[in-house]
C-alpha atoms as a PDB file:
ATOM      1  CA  UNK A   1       0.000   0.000   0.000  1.00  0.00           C
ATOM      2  CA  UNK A   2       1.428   3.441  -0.879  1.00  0.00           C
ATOM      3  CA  UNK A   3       0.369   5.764   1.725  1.00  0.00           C
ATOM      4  CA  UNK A   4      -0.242   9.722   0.828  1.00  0.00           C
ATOM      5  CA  UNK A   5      -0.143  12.684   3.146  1.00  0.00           C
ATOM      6  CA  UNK A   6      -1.423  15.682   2.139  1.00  0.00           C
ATOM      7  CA  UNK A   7      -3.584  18.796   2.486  1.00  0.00           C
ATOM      8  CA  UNK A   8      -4.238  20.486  -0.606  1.00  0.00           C
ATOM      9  CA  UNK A   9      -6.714  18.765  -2.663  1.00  0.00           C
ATOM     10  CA  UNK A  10      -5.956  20.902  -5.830  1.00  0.00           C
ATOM     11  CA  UNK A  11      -2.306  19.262  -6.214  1.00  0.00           C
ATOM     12  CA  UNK A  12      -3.722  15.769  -6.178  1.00  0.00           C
ATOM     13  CA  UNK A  13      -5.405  15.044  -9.110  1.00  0.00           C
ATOM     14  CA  UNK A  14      -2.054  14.465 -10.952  1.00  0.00           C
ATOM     15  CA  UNK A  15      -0.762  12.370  -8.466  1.00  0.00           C
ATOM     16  CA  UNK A  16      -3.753  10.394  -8.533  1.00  0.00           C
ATOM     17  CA  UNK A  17      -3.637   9.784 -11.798  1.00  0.00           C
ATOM     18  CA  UNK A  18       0.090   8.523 -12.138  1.00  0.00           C
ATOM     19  CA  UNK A  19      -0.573   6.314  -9.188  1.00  0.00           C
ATOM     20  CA  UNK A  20      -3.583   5.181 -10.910  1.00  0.00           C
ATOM     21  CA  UNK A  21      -2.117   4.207 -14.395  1.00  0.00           C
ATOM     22  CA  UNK A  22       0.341   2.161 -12.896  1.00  0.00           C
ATOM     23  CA  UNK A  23      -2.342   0.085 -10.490  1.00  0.00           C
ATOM     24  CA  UNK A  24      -0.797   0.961  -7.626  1.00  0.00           C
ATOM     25  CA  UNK A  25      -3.091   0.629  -3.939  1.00  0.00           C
ATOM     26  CA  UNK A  26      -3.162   4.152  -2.505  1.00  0.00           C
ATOM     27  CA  UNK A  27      -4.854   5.672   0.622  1.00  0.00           C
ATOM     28  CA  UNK A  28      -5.019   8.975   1.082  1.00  0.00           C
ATOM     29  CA  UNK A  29      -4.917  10.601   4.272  1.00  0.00           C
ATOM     30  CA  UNK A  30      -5.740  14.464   4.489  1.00  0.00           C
ATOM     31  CA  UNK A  31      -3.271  15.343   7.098  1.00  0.00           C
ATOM     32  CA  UNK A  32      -4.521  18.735   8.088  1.00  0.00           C
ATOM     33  CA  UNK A  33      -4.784  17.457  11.292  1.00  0.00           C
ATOM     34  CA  UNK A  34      -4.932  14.504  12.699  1.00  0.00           C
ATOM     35  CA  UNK A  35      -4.269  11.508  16.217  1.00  0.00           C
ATOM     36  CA  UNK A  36      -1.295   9.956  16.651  1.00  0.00           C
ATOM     37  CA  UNK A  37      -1.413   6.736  18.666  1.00  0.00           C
ATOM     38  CA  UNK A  38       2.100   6.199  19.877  1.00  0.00           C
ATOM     39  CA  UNK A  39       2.176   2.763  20.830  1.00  0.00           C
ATOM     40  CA  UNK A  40       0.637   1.336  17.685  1.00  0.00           C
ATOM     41  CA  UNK A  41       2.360   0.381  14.397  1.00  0.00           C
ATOM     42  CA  UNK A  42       2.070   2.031  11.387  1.00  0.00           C
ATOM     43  CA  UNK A  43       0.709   0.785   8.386  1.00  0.00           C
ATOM     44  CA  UNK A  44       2.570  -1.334   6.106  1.00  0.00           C
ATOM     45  CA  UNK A  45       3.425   0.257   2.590  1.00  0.00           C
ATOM     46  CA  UNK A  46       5.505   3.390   1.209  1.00  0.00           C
ATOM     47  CA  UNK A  47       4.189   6.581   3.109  1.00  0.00           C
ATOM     48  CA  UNK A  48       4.707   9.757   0.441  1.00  0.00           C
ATOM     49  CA  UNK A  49       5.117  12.695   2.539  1.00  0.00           C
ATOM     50  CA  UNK A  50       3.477  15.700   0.216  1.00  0.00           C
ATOM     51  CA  UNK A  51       2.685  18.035   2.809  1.00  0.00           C
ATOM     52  CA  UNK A  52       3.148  21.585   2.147  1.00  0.00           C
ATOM     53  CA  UNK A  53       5.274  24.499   4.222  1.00  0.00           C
ATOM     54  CA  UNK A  54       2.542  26.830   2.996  1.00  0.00           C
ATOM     55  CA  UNK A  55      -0.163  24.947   4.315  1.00  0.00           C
ATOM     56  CA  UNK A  56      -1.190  27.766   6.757  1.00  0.00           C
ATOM     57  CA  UNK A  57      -2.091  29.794   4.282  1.00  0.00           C
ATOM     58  CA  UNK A  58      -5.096  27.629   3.389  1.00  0.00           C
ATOM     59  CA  UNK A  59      -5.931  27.355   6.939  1.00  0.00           C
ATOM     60  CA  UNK A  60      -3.899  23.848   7.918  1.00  0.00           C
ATOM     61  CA  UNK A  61      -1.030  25.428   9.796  1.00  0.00           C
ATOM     62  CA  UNK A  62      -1.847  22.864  12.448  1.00  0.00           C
ATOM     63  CA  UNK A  63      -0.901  19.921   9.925  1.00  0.00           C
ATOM     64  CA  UNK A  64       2.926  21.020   9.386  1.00  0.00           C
ATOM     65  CA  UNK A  65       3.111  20.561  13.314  1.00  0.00           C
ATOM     66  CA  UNK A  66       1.399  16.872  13.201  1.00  0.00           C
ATOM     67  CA  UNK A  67       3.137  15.786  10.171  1.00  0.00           C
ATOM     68  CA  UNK A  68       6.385  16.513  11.763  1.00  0.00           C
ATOM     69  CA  UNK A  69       5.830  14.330  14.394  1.00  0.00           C
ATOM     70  CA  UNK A  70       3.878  11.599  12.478  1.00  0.00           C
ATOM     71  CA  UNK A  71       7.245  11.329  10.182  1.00  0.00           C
ATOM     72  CA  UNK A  72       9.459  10.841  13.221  1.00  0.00           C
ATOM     73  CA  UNK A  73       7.250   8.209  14.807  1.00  0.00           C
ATOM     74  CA  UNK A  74       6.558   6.236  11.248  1.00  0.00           C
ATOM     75  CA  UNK A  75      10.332   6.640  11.014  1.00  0.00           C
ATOM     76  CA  UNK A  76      10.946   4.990  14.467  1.00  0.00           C
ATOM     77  CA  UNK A  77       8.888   2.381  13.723  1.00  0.00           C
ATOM     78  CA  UNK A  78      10.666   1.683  10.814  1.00  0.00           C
ATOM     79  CA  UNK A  79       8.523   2.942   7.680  1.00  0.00           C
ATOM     80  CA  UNK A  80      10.030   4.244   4.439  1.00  0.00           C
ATOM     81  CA  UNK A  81       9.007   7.787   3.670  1.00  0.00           C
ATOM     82  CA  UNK A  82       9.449   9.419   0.366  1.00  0.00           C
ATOM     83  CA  UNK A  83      10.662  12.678   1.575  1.00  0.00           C
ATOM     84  CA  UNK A  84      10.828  11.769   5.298  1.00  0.00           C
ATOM     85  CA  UNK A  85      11.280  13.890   8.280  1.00  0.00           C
ATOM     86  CA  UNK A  86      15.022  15.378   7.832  1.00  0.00           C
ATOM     87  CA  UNK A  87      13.589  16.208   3.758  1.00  0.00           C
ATOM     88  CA  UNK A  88      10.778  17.740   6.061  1.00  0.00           C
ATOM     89  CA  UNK A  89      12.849  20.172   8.418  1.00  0.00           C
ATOM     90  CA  UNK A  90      14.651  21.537   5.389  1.00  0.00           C
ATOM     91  CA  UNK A  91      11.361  21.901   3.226  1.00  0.00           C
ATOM     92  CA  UNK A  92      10.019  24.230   6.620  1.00  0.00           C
ATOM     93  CA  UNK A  93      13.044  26.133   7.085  1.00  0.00           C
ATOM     94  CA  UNK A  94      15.142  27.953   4.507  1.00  0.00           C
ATOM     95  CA  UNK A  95      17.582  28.912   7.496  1.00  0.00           C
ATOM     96  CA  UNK A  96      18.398  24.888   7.232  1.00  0.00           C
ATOM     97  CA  UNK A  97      18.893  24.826   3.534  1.00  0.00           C
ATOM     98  CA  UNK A  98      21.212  27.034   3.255  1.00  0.00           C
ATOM     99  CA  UNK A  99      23.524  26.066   6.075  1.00  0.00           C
ATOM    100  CA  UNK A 100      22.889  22.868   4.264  1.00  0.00           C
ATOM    101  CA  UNK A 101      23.583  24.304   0.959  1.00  0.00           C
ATOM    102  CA  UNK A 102      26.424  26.320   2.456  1.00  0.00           C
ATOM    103  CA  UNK A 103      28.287  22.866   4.078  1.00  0.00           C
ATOM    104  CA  UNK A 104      28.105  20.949   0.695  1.00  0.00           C
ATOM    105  CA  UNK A 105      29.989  24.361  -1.201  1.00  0.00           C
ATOM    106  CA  UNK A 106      27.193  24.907  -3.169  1.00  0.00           C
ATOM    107  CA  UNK A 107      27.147  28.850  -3.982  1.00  0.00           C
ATOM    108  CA  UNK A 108      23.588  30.723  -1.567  1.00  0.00           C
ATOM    109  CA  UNK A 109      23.222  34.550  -1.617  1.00  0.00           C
ATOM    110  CA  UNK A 110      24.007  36.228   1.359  1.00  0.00           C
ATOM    111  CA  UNK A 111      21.012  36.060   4.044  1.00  0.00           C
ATOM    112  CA  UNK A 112      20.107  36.818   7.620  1.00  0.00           C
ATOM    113  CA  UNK A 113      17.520  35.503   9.705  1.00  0.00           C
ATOM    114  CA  UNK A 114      15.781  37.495  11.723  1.00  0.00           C
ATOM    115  CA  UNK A 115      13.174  36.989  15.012  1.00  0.00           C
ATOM    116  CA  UNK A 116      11.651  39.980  15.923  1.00  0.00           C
ATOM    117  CA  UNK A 117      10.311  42.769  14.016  1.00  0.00           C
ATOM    118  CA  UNK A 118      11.733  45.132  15.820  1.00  0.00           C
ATOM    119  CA  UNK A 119      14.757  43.840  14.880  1.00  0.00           C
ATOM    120  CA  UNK A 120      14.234  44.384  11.311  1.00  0.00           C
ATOM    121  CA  UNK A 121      15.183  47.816  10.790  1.00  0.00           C
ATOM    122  CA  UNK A 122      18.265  47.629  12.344  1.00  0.00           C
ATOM    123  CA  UNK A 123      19.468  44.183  10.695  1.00  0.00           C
ATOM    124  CA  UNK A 124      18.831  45.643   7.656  1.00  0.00           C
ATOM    125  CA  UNK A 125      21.376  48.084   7.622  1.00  0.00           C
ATOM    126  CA  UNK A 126      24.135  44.818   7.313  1.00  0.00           C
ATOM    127  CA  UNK A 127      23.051  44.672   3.718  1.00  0.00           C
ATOM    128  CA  UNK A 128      23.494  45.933   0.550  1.00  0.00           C
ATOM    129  CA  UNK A 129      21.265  47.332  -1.936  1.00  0.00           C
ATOM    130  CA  UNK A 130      18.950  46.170  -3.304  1.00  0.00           C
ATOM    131  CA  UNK A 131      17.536  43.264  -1.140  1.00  0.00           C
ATOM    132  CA  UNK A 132      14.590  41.253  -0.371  1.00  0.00           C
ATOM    133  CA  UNK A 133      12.458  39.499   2.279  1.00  0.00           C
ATOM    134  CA  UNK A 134      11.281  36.340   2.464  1.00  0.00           C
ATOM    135  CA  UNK A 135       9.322  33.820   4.676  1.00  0.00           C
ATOM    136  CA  UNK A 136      11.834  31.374   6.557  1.00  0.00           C
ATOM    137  CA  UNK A 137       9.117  28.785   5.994  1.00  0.00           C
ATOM    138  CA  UNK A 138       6.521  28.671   2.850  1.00  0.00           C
ATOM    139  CA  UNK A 139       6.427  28.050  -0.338  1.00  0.00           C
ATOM    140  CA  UNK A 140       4.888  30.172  -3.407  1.00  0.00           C
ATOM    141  CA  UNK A 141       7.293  33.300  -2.418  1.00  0.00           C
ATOM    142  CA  UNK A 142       5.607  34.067   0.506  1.00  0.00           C
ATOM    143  CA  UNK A 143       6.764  37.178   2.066  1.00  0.00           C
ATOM    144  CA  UNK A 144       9.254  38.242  -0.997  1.00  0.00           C
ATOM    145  CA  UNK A 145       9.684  41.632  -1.462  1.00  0.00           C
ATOM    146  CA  UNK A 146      12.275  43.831  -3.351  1.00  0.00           C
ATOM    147  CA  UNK A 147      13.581  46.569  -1.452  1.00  0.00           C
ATOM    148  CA  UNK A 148      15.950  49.436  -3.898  1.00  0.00           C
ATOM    149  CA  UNK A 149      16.258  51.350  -0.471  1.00  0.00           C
ATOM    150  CA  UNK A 150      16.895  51.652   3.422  1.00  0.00           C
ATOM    151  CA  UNK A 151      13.745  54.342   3.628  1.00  0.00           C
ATOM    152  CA  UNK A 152      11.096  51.805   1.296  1.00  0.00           C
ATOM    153  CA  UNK A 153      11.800  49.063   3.584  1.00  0.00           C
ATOM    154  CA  UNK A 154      11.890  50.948   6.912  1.00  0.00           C
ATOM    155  CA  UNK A 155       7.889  51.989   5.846  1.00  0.00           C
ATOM    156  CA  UNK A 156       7.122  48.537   5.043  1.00  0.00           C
ATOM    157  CA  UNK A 157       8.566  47.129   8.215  1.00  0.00           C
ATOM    158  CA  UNK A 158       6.372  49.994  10.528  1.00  0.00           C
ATOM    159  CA  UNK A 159       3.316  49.973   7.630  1.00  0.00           C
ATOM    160  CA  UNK A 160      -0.251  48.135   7.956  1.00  0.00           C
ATOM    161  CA  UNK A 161       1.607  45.748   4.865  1.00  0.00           C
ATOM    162  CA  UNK A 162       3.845  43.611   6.836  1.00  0.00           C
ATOM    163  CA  UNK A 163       3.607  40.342   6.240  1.00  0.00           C
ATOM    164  CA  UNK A 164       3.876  38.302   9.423  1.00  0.00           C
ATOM    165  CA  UNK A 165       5.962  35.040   8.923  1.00  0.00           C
ATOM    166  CA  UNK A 166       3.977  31.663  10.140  1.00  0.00           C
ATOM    167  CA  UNK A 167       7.028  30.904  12.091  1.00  0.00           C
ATOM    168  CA  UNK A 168       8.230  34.745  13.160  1.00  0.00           C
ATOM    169  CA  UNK A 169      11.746  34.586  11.385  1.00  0.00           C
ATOM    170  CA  UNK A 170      11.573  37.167   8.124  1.00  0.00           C
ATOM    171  CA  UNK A 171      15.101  36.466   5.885  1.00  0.00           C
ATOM    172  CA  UNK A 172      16.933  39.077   4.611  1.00  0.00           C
ATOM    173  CA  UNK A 173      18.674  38.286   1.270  1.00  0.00           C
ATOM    174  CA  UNK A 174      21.093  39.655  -1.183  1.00  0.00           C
ATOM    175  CA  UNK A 175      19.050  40.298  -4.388  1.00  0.00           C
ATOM    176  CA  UNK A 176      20.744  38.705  -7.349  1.00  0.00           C
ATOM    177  CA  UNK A 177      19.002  40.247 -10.366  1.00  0.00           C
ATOM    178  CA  UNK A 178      19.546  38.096 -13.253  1.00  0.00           C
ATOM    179  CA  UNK A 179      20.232  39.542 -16.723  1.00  0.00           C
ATOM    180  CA  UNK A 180      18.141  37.208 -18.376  1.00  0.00           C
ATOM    181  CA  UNK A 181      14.854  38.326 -16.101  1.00  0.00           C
ATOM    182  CA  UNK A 182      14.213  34.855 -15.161  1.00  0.00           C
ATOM    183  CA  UNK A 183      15.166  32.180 -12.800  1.00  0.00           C
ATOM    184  CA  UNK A 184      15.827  28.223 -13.027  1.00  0.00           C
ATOM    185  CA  UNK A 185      14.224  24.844 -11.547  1.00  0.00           C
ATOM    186  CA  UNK A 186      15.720  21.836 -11.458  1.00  0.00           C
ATOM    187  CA  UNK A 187      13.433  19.012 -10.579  1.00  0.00           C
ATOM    188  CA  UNK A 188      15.012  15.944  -9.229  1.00  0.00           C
ATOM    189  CA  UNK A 189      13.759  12.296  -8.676  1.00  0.00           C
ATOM    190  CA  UNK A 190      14.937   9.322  -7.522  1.00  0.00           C
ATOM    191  CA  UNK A 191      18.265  10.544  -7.414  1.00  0.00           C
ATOM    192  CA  UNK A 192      17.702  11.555 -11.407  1.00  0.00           C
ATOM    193  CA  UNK A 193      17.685  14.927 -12.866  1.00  0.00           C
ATOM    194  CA  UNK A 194      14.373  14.909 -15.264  1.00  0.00           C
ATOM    195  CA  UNK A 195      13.836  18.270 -16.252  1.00  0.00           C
ATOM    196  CA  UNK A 196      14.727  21.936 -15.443  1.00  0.00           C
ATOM    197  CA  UNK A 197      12.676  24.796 -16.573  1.00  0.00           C
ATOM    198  CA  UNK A 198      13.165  28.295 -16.692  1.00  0.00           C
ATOM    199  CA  UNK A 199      10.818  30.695 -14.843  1.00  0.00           C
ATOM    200  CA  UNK A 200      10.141  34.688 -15.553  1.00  0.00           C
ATOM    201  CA  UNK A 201      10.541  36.937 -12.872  1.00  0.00           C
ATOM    202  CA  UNK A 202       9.252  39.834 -14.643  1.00  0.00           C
ATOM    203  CA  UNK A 203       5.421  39.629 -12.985  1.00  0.00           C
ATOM    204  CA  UNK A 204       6.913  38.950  -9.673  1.00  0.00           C
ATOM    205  CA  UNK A 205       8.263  36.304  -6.902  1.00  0.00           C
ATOM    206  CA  UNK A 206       5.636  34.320  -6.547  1.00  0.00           C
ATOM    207  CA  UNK A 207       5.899  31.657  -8.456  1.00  0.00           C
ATOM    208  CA  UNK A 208       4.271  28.290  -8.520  1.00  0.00           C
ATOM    209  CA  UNK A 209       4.554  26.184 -11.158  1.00  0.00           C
ATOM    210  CA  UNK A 210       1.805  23.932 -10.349  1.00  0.00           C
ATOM    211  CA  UNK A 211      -1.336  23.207 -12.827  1.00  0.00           C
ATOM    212  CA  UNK A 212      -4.116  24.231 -10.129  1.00  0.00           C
ATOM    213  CA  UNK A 213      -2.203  26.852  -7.550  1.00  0.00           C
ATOM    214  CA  UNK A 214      -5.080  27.889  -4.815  1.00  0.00           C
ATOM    215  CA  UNK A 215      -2.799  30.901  -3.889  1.00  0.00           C
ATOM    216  CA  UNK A 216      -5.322  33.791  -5.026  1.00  0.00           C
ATOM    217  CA  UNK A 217      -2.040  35.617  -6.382  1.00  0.00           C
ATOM    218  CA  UNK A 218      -1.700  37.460 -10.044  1.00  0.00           C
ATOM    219  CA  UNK A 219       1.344  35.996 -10.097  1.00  0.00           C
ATOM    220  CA  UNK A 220       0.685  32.427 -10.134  1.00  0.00           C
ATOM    221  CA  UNK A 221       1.456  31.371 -13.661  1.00  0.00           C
ATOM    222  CA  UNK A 222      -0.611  28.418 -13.825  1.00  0.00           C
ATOM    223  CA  UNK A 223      -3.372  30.343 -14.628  1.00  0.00           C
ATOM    224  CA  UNK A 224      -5.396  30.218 -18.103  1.00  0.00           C
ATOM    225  CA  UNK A 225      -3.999  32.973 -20.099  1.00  0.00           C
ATOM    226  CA  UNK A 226      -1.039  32.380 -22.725  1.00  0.00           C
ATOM    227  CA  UNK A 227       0.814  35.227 -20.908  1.00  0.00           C
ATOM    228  CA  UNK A 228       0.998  33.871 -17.091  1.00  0.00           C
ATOM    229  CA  UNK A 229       1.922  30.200 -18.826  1.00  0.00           C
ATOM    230  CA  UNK A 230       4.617  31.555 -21.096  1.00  0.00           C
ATOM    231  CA  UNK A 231       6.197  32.199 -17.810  1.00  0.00           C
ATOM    232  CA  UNK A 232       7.545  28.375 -17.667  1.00  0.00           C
ATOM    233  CA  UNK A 233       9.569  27.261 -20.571  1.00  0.00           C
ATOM    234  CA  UNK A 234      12.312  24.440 -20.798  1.00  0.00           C
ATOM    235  CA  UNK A 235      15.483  24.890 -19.480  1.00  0.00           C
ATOM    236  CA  UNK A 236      18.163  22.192 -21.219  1.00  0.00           C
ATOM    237  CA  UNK A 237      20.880  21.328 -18.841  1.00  0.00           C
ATOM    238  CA  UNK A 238      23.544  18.800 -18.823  1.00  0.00           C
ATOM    239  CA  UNK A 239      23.123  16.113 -16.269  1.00  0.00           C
ATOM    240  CA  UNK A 240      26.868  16.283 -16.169  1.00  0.00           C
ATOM    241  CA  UNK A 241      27.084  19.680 -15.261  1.00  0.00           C
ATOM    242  CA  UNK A 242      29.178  20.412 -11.888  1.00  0.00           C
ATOM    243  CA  UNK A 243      25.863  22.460 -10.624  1.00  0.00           C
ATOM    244  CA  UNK A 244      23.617  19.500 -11.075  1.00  0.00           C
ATOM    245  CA  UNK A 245      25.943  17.280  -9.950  1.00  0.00           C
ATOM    246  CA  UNK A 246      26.402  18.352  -6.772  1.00  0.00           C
ATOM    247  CA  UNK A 247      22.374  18.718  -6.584  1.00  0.00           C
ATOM    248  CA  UNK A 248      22.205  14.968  -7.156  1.00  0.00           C
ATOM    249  CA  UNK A 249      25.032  14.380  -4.254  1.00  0.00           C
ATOM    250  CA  UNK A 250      23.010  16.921  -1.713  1.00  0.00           C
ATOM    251  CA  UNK A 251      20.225  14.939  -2.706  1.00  0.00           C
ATOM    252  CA  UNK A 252      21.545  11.832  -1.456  1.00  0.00           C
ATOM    253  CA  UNK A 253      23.584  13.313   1.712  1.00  0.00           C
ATOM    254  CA  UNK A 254      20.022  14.586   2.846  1.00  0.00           C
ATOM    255  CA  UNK A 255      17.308  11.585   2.147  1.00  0.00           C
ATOM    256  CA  UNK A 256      15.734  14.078  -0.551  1.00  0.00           C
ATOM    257  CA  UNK A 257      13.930  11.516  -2.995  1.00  0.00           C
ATOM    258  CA  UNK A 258      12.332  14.429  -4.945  1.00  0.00           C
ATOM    259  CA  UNK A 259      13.131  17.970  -4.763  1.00  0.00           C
ATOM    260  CA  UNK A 260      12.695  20.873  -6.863  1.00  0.00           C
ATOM    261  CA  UNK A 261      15.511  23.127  -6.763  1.00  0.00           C
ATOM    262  CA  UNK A 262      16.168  27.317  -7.750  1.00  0.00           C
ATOM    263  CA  UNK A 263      18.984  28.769  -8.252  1.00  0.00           C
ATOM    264  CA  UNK A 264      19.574  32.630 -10.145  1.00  0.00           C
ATOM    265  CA  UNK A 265      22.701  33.336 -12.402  1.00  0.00           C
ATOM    266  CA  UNK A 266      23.557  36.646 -11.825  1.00  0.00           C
ATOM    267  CA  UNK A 267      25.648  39.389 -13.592  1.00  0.00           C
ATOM    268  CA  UNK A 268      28.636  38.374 -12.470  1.00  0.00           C
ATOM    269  CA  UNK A 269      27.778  34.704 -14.350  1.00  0.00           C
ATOM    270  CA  UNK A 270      27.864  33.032 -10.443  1.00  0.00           C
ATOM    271  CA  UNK A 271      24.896  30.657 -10.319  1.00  0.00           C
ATOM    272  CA  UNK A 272      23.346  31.095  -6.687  1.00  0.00           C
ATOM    273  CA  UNK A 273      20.597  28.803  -5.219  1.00  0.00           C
ATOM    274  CA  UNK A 274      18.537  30.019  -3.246  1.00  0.00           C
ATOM    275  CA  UNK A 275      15.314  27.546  -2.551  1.00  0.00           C
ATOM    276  CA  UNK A 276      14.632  23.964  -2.301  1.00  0.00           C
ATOM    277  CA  UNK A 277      10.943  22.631  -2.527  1.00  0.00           C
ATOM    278  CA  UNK A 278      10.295  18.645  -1.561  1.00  0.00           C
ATOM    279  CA  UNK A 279       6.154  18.849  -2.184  1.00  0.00           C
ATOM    280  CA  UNK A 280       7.154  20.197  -5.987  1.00  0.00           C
ATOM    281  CA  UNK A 281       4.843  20.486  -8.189  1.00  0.00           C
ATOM    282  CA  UNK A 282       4.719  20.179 -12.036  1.00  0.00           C
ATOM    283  CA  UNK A 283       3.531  22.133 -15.069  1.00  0.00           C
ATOM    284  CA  UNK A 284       2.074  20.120 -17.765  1.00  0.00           C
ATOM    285  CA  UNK A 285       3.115  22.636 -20.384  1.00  0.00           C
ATOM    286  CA  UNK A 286       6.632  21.837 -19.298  1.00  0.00           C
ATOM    287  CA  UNK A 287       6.296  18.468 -18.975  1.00  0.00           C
ATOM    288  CA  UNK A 288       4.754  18.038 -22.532  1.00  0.00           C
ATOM    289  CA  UNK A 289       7.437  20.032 -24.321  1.00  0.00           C
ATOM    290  CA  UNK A 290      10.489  17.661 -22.652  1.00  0.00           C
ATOM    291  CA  UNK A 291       8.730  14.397 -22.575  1.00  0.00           C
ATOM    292  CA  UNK A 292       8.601  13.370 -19.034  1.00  0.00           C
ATOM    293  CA  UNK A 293       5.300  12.971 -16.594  1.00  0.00           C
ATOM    294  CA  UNK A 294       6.819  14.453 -13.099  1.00  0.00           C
ATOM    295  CA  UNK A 295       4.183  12.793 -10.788  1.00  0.00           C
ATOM    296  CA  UNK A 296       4.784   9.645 -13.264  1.00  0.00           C
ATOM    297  CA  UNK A 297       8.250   9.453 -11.985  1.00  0.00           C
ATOM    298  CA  UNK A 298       7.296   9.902  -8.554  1.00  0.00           C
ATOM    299  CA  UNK A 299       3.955   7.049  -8.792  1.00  0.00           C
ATOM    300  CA  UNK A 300       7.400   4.848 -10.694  1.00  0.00           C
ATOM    301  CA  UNK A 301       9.867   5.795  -7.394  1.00  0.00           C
ATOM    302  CA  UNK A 302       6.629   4.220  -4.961  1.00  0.00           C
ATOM    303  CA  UNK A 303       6.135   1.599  -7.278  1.00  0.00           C
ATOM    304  CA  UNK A 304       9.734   0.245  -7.017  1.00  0.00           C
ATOM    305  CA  UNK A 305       9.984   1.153  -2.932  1.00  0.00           C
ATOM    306  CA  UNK A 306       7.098  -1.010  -2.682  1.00  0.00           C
ATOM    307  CA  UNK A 307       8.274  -3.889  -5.004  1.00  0.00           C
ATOM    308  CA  UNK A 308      11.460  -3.895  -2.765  1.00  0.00           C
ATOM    309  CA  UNK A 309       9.467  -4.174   0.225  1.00  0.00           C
ATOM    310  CA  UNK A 310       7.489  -7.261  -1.120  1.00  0.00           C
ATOM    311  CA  UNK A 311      10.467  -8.948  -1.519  1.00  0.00           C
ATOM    312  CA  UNK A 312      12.328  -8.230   2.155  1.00  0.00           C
ATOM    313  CA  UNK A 313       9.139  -9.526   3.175  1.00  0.00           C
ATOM    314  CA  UNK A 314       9.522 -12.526   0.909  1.00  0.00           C
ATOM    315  CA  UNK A 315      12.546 -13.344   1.905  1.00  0.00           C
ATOM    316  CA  UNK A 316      12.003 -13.098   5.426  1.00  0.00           C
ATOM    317  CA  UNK A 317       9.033 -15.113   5.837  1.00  0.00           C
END
């Protein structure tokens, strides 16, 4: 049995239907919330963790917290998780992914995390201009804003406009403004790079590439107009190049079985990345230009975890 967590219904259908063409058994458990029994078992199968870090947003802030914990406990009881709970604490905390990031040599821009709005103000004068803010945890660019100026940012900071982060740490980051207007994901899966894409910052930072977003934002380009989807358009990159190579390796020091990864070449041609996402998501305009099904790969990385199980269990009976 492949076992799914999740708590936005408007990701699933693709999942669904990958697990479906390949006749896999699937329950689904909506893990907005939830009881955790701690001296029974978990069920046998694959668990698929696909919970979001900008699940409070949609009003299931309370599921981050109990899918944390379930992942430790079906961990300790010996359960394999696709994208367990160490994937987990970096997907909820961009602090840990780029001291992460930063230990394997791989190039982040400079950041500081901050507690405290008060604090703000005054922690922004260690940085350059430009710079931007962003949500320690969340996806979708929550909490990204570009700041040209001490005096812009000092207004927003003391304005009716903040934007309170779920967890109370706001990150301050260099801005790297890319020549080419536009940033690139690289989706890994099973240890495999199987696509990158390129995405357009021009209409902002928020930017899911997902076919059915529920963010409410003008900038999600999944929308139905040729302009937001011309925002996502393949990326070709060598699987042998250093930058995804060492992706694939900080994939495999850190139990990441998918990931979707950003990074930003600036003007100075240094490639920094900035953002990993473990619940990624796909666009099917992407996906139908390079040939490969995203949530296919996934349903084909459950489909072999569970064949392996079968036969462990074979073997030991």
């Amino acid at each position: 049995m492949i076992h799914v967590l999740y708590e936005n219904e408007a990701w699933m259908p693709p999942l669904r239907r990958a697990l479906a063409e390949r006749g896999l058994p699937v329950t689904e458990h909506f893990a907005a919330e939830g009881v955790l029994d701690l001296q029974a078992d978990p069920a046998e199968g694959i668990w698929l963790n696909r919970m979001s870090p900008s699940a409070h947003t949609r009003g299931h802030g309370g599921g981050i917290h109990y899918v944390r914990e379930l992942l430790g406990l079906l961990e300790e009881r010996g359960a394999r998780v696709v994208n367990g709970s160490h994937p987990f604490a970096l997907e909820v905390s961009k602090v840990r992914q780029h001291a992460a990031l930063e230990s394997a040599g791989i190039l982040t821009p400079r950041t500081l995390a901050v507690v405290g709005r008060e604090r703000l103000k005054a922690e922004a004068r260690r940085m350059d201009t430009p710079f931007i803010t962003k949500h320690n945890q969340g996806g979708k660019g929550l909490g990204v804003q570009l700041f040209r100026d001490l005096d812009a940012f000092d207004a927003y900071v003391d304005g009716p406009n903040f934007e309170e982060p779920f967890d109370g740490v706001t990150l301050l980051q260099q801005y790297v403004e890319p020549p080419s207007r536009s940033i690139t994901r690289v989706e890994i899966v099973d240890g495999e790079l199987i696509f990158a894409m390129r995405s357009a910052t021009d209409g902002g930072f928020e930017l899911c590439p997902a076919d059915a977003c529920n963010i409410g934002d003008a900038f999600c380009p999944v929308g139905e107009t040729a302009a937001t989807q011309s925002k996502f358009t393949p990326e070709p990159m060598d699987p042998r190049d250093p930058l995804i190579q060492a992706y694939i390796r900080f994939c495999a020091a850190h139990q990441l079985d998918v990931a979707g990864i950003e990074f930003v070449t600036g003007a100075d041609g240094q490639r920094y990345t900035y953002d990993i996402n473990m619940n990624t998501n796909y666009n099917s305009d992407v996906e139908r230009a390079v040939g490969v099904d995203g949530m296919g790969r996934i349903a084909d990385l459950c489909a072999r975890l569970l064949a392996e199980q079968a036969r462990r269990g074979l073997k030991s009976a």
